[in-house]
N, C-alpha and C. Protein backbone atom coordinates (compact mmCIF):
# COMPACT_ATOMS: atom_id res chain seq x y z
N UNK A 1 47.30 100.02 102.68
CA UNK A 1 48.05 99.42 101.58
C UNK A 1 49.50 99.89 101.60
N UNK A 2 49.60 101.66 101.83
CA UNK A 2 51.29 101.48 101.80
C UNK A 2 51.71 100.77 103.13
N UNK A 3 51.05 101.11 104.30
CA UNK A 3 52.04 100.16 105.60
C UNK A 3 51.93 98.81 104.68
N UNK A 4 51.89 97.82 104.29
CA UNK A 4 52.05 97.26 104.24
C UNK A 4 53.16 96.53 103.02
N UNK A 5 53.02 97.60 101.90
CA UNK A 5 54.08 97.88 100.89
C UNK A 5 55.56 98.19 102.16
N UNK A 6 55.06 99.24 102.96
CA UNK A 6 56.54 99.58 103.81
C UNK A 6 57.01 98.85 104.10
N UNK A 7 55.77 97.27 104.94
CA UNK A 7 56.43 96.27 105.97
C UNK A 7 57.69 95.11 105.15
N UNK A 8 57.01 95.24 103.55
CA UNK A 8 57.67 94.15 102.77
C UNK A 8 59.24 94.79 102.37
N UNK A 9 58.64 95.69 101.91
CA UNK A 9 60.12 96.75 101.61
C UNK A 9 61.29 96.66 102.60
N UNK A 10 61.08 96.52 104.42
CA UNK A 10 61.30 96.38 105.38
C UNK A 10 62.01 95.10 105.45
N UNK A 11 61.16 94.11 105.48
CA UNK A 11 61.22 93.24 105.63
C UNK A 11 62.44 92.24 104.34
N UNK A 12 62.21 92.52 103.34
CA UNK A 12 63.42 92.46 102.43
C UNK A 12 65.09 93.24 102.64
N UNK A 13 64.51 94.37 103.24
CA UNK A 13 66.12 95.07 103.36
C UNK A 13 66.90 94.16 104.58
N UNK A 14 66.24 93.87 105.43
CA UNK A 14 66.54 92.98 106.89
C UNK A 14 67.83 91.87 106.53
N UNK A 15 66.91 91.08 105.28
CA UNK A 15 67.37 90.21 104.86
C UNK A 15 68.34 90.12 103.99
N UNK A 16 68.69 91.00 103.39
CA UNK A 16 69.53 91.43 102.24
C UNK A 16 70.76 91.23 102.57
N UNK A 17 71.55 90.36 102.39
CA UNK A 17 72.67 89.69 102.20
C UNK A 17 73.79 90.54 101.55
N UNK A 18 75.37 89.79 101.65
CA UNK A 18 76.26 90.41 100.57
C UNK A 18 76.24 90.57 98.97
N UNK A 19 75.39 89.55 98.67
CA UNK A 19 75.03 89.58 97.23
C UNK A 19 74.09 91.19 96.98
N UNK A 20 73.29 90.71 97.90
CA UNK A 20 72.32 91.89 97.00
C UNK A 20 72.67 93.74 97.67
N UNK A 21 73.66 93.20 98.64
CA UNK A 21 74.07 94.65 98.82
C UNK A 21 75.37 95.05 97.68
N UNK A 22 75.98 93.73 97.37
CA UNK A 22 76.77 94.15 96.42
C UNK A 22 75.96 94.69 94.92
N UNK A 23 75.08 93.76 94.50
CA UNK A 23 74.13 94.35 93.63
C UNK A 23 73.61 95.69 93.51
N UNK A 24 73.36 96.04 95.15
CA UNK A 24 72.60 97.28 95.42
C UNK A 24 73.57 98.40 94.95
N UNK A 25 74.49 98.34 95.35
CA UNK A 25 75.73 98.76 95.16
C UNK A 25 76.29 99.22 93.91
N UNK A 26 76.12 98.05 93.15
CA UNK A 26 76.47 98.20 91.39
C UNK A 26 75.07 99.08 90.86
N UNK A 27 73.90 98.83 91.37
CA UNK A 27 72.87 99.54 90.57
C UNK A 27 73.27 100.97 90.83
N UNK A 28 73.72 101.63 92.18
CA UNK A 28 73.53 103.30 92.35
C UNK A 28 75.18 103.60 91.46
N UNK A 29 75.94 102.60 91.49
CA UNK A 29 77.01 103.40 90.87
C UNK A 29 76.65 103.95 89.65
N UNK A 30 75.94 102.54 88.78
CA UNK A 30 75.73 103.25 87.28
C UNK A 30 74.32 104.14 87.28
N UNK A 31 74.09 104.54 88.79
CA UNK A 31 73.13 106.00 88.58
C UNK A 31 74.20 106.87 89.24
N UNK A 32 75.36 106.82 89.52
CA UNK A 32 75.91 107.97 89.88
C UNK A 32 75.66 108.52 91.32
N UNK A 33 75.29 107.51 91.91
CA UNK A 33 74.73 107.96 93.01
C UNK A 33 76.03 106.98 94.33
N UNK A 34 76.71 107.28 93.99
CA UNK A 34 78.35 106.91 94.38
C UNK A 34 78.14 106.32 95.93
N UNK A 35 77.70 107.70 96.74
CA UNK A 35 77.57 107.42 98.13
C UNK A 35 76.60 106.25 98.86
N UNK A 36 75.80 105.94 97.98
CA UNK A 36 74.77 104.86 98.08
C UNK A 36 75.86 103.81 98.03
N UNK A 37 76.38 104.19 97.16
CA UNK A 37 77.20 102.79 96.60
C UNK A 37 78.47 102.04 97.23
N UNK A 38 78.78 103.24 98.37
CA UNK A 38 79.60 103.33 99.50
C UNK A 38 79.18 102.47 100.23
N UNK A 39 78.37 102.84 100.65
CA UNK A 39 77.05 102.38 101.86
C UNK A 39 76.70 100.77 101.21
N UNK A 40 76.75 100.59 100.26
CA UNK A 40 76.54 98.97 99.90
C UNK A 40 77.66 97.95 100.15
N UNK A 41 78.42 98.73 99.00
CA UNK A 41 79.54 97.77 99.11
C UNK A 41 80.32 97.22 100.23
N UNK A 42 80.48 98.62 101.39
CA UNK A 42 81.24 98.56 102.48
C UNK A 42 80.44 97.32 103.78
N UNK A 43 79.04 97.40 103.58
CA UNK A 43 78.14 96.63 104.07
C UNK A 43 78.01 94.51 103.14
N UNK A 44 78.43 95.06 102.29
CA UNK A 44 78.95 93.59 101.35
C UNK A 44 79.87 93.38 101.81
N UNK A 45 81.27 94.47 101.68
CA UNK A 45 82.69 93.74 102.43
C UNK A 45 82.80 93.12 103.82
N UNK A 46 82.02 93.98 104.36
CA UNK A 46 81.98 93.65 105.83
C UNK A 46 81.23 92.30 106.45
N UNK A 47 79.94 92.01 105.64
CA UNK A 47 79.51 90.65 105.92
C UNK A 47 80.15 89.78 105.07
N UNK A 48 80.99 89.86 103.90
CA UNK A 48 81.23 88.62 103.25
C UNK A 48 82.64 89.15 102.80
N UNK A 49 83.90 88.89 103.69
CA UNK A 49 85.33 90.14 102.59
C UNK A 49 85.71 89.32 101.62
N UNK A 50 85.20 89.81 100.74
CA UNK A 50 85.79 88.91 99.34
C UNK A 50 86.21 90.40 98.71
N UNK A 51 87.29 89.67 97.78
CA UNK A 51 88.60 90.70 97.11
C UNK A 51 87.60 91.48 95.35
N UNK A 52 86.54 91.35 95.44
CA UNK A 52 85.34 91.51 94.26
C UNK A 52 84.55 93.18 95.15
N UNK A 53 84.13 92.75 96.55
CA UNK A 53 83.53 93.56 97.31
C UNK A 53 84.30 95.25 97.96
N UNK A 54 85.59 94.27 97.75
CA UNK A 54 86.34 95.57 98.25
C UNK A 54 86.96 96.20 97.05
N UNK A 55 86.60 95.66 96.07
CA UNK A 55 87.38 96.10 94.34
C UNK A 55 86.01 97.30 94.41
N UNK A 56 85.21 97.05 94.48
CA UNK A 56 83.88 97.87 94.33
C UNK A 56 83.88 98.88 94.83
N UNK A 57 84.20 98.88 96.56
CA UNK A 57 84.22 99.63 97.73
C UNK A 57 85.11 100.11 97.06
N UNK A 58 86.25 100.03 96.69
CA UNK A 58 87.34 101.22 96.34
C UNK A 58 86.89 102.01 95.10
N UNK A 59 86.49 101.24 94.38
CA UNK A 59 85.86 102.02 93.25
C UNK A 59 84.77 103.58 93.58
N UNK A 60 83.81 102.93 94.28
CA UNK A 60 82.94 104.08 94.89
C UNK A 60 83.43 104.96 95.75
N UNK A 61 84.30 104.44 96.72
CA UNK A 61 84.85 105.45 96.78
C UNK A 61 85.82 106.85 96.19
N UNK A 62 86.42 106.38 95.48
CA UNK A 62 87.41 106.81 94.54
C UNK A 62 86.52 107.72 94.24
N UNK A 63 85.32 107.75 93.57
CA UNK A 63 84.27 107.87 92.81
C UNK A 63 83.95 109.45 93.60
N UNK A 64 83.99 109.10 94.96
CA UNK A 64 83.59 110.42 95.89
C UNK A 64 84.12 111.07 95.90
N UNK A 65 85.41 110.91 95.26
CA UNK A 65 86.99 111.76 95.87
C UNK A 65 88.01 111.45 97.19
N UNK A 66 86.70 110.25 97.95
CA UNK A 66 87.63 109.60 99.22
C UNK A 66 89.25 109.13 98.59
N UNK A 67 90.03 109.57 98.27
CA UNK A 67 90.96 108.78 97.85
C UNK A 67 91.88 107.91 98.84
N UNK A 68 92.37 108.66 100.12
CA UNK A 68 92.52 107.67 101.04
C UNK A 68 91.89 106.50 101.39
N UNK A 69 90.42 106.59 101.78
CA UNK A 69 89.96 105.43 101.92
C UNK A 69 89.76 104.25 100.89
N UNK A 70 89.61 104.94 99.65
CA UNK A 70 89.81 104.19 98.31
C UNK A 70 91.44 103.25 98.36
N UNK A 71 92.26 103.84 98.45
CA UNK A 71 93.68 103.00 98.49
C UNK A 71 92.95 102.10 99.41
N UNK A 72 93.11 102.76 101.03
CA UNK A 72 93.13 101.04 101.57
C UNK A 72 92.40 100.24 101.41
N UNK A 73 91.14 100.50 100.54
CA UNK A 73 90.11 99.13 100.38
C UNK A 73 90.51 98.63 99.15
N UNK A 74 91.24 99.34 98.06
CA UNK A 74 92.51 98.26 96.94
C UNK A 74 92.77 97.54 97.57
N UNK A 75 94.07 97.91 98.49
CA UNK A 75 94.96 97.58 98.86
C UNK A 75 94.43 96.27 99.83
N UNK A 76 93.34 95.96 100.61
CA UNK A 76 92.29 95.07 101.00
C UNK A 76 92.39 93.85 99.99
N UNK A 77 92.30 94.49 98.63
CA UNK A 77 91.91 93.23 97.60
C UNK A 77 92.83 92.55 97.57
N UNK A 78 94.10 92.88 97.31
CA UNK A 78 95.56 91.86 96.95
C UNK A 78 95.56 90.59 97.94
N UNK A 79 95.01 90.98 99.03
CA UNK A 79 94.81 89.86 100.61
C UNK A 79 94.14 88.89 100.40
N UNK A 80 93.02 88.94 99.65
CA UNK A 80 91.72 88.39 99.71
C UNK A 80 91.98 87.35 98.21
N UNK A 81 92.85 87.08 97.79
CA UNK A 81 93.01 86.09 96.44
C UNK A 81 92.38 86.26 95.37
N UNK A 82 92.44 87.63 94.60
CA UNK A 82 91.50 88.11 93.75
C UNK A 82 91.97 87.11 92.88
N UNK A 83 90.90 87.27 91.55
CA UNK A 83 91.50 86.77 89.80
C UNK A 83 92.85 87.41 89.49
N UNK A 84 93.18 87.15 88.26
CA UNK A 84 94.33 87.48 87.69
C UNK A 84 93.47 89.23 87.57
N UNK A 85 92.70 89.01 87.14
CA UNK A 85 92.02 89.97 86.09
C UNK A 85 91.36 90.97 87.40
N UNK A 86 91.63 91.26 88.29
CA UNK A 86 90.92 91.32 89.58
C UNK A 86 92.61 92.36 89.92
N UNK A 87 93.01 91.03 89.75
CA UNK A 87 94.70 91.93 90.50
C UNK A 87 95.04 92.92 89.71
N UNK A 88 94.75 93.22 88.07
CA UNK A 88 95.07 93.52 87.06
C UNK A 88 94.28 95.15 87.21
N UNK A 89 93.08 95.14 86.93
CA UNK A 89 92.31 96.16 88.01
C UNK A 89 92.10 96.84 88.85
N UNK A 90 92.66 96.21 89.64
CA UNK A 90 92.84 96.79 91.07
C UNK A 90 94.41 97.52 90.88
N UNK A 91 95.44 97.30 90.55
CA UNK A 91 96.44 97.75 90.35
C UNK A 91 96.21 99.01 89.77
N UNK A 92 95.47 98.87 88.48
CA UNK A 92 95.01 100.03 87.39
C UNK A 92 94.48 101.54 88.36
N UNK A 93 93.57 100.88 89.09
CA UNK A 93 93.12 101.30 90.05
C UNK A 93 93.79 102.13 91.16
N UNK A 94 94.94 101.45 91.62
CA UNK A 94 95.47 102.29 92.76
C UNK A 94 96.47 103.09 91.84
N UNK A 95 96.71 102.63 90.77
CA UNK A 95 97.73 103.77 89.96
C UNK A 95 97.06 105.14 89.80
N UNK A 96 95.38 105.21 89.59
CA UNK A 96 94.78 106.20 89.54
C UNK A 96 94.59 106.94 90.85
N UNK A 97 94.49 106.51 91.50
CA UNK A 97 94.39 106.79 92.66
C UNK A 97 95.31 107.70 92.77
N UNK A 98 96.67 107.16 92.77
CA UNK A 98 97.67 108.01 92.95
C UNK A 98 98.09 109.10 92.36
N UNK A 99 97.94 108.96 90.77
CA UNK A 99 97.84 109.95 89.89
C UNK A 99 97.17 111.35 90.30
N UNK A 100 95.49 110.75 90.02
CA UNK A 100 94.91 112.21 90.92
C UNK A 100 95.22 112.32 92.20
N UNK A 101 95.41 111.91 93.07
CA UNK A 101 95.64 112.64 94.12
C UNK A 101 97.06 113.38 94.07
N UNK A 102 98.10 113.01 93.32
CA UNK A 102 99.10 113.56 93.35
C UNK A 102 98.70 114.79 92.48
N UNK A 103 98.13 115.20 91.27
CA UNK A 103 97.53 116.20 91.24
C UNK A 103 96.93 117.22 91.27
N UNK A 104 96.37 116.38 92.30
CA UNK A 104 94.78 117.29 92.97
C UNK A 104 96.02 117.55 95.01
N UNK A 105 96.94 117.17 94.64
CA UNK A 105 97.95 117.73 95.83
C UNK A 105 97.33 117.56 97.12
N UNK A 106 96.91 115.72 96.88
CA UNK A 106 96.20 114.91 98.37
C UNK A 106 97.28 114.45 98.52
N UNK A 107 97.16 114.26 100.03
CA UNK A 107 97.88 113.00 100.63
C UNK A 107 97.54 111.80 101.16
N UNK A 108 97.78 110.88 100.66
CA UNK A 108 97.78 109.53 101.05
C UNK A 108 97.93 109.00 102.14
N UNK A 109 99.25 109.81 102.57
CA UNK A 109 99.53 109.33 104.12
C UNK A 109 98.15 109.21 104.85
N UNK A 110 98.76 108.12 105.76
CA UNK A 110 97.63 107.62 106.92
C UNK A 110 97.68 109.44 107.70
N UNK A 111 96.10 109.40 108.59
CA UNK A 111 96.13 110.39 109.30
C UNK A 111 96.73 109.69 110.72
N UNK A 112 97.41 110.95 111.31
CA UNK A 112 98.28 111.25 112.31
C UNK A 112 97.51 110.64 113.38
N UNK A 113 97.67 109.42 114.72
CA UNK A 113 96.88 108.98 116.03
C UNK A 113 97.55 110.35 116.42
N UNK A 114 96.24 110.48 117.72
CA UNK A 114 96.70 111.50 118.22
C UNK A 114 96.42 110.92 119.71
């Protein structure tokens, strides 16, 4: 009985689309479980880049303390033809960004090719 609970469980994740990874995504944020939520969204942006998916992705990240990677997946959204209310957000968003990290005495700058 569980192999077969496993195979469906399995067999659903296979299939799981940008919707429901974006979903997946929104459920671990509001458990706090951020890095899950990494792992969704970035897997939503990547099969479907809509300027909603990468509003998320920056969010969770942010969320980790990634703050670099958080800017550039904002900064992703402005590209992608968000809402008014989307652009409005996301702005809010990279202002925080900047705030704490200027705080917390991160840098933004891209890392150095070597």
């Amino acid at each position: 009985m569980k192999i077969v609970a496993l195979l469906c469980a399995l067999a659903t994740a296979a299939v799981a689309g940008p919707v429901e990874d974006n979903e997946a995504g929104k459920q671990a944020m509001f458990a706090s479980h951020y890095a899950t939520a990494v792992v969704k969204f970035r897997a939503a942006a990547e099969a479907d880049p809509q300027a909603a998916y990468y509003f998320n992705l920056c969010a969770a990240l942010y969320s980790t303390g990634a703050f670099r990677p958080a800017l550039v997946a904002c900064q992703r959204v402005t590209g992608l033809k968000p809402t008014e209310r989307l652009k409005i957000n996301t702005g809010q968003l990279i202002d925080k960004i900047r705030f704490d990290a200027k705080n917390q005495h991160i840098s933004l700058a891209p890392e150095p090719r070597h």
